[in-house]
Protein backbone atom coordinates (compact mmCIF):
# COMPACT_ATOMS: atom_id res chain seq x y z
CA UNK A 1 96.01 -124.08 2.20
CA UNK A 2 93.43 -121.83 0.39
CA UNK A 3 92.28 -122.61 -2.79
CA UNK A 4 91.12 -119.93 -5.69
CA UNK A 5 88.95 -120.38 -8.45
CA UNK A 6 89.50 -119.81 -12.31
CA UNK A 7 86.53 -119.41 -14.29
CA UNK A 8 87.72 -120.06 -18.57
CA UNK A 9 84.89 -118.37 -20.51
CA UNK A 10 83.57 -119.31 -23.10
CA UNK A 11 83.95 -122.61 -22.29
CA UNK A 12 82.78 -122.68 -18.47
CA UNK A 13 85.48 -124.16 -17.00
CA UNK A 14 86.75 -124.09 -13.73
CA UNK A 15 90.30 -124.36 -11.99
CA UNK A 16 91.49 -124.18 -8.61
CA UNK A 17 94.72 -123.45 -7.88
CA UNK A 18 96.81 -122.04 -4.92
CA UNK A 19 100.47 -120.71 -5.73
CA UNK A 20 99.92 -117.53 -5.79
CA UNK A 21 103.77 -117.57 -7.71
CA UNK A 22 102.77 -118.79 -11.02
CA UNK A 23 101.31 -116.86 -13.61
CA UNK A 24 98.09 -117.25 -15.37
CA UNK A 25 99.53 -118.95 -18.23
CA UNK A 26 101.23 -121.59 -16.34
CA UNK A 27 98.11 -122.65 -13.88
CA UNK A 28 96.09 -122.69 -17.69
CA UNK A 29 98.62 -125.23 -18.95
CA UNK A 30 98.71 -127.15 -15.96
CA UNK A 31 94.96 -127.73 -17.14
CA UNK A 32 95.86 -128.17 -20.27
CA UNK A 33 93.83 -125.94 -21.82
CA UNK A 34 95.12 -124.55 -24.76
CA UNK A 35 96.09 -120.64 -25.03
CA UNK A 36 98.11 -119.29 -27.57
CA UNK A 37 101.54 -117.90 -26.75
CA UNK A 38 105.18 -116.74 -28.25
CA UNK A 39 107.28 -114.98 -25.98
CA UNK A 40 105.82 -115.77 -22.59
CA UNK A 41 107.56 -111.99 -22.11
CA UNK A 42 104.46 -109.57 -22.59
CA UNK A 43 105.77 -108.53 -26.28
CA UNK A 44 103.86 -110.37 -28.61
CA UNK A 45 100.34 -110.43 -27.46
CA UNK A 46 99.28 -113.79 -28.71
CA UNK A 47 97.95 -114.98 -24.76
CA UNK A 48 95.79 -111.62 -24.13
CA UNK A 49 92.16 -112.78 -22.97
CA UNK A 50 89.77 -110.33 -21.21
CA UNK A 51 89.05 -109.93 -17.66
CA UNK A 52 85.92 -110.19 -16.62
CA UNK A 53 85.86 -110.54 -12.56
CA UNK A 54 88.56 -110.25 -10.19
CA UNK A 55 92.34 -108.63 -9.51
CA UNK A 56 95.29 -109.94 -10.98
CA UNK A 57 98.96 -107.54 -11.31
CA UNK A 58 101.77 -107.47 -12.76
CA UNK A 59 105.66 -107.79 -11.68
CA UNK A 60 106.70 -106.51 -15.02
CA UNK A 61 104.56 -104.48 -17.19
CA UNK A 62 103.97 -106.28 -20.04
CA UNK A 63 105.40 -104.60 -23.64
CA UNK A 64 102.34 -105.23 -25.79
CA UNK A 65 99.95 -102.47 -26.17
CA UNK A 66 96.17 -104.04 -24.35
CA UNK A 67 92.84 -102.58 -24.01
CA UNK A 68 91.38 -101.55 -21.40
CA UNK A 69 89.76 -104.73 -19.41
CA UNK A 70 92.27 -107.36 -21.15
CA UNK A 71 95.24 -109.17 -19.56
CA UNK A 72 98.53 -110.44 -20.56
CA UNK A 73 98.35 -114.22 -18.52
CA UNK A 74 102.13 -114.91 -19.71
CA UNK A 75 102.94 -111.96 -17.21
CA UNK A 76 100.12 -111.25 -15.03
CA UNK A 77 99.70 -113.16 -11.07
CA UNK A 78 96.07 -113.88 -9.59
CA UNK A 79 95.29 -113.15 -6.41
CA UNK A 80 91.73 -114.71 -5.67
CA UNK A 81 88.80 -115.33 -7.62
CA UNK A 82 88.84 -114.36 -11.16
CA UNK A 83 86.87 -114.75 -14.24
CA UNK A 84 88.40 -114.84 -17.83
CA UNK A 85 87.80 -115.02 -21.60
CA UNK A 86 90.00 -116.49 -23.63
CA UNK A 87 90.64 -115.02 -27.42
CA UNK A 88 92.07 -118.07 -28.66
């Protein structure tokens, strides 16, 4: 099984995770770190954070209107190594 790497900026932390199913806000929680979040949909916005390193996509486009660089992490799927700031 192949691990990837999470890197939470500011705070410098670091998870590993490997199902490549879940989305970004669900391998955060499973840290519990907190991120604000509404709709886990992609409408509200609340969970955007910027990327900074790395790929993640997208099965559904999220709703909210982000700028270019940021993420929606109730939506969005990693796939490798990535490297994030949190908003919240």
């Amino acid at each position: 099984m192949t691990y990837f790497m999470i890197i939470i900026r500011p705070s410098g932390k670091t998870l590993q995770y490997y199902n490549l199913y879940d989305t970004l806000l669900t391998i955060i929680e499973s840290y519990q770190i907190y991120i604000e979040y509404q709709c886990r949909a992609g409408y509200c916005g609340c969970c955007r954070a910027r990327l900074l390193k790395g790929v993640v996509s997208y099965n559904i486009l999220p709703l909210t209107c982000i700028k270019p660089g940021e993420i929606v992490p109730c939506l969005c799927h990693v796939h490798g190594n990535i490297e994030i700031e949190l908003y919240s």
